[in-house]
Protein backbone atom coordinates (compact mmCIF):
# COMPACT_ATOMS: atom_id res chain seq x y z
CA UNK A 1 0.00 0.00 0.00
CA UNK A 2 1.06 3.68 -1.08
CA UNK A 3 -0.80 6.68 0.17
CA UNK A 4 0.01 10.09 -0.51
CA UNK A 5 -1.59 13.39 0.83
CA UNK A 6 -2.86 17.00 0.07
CA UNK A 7 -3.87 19.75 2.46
CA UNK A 8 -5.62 22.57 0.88
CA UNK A 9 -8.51 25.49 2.08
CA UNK A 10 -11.63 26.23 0.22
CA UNK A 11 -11.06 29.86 -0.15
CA UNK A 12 -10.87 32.67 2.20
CA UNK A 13 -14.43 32.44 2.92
CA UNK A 14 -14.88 28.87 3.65
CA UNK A 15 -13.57 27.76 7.14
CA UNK A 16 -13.98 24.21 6.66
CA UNK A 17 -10.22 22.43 5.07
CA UNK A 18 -9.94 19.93 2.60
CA UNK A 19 -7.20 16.96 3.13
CA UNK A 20 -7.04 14.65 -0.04
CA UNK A 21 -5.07 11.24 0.91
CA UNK A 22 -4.99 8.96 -1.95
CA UNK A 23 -4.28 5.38 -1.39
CA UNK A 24 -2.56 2.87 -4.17
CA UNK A 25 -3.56 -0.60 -2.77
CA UNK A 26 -3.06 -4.26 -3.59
CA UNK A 27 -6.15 -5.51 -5.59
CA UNK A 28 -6.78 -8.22 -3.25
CA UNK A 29 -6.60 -6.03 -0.20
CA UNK A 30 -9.57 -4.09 1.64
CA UNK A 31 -9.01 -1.19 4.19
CA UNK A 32 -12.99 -0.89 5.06
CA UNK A 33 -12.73 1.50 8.06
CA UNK A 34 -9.58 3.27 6.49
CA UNK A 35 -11.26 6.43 5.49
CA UNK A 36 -13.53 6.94 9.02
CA UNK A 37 -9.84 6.20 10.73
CA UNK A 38 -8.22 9.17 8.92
CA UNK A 39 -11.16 11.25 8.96
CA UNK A 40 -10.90 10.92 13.02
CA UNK A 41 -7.34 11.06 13.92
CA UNK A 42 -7.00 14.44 11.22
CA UNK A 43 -9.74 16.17 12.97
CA UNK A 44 -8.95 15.53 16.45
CA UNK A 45 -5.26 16.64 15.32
CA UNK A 46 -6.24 19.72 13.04
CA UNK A 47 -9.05 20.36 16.02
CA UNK A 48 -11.48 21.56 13.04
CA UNK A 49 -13.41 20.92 10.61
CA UNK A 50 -12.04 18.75 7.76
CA UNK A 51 -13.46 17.32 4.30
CA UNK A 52 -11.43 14.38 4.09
CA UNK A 53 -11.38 12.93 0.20
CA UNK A 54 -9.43 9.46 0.00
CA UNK A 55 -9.43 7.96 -3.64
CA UNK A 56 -8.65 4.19 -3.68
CA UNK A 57 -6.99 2.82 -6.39
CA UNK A 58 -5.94 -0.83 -6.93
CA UNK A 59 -2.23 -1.50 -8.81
């Protein structure tokens, strides 16, 4: 597994942050509770309001 991430803002007017984390996984392999574990531990680190967008793709 690969995973690479991306922390951007909306704009100036939009409080809420965006973290992209894209994840290159085995075909054979499933992470089900992956995205509602990164979702938690980023928020509870940023202590904000995230939009967390995490991708899958299989290689």
């Amino acid at each position: 597994m690969s995973v690479s991430a991306e922390y951007t803002t909306r704009g100036a007017f939009d409080d809420q942050q965006v973290v992209t984390v894209e994840v290159a996984k085995p075909t054979d392999s499933e992470f089900p509770a992956l995205g509602t574990e990164l979702h938690g531990r980023l928020a509870a680190e940023m202590d904000q309001s995230i939009m967390l967008e995490a991708p899958f793709g299989d290689y």
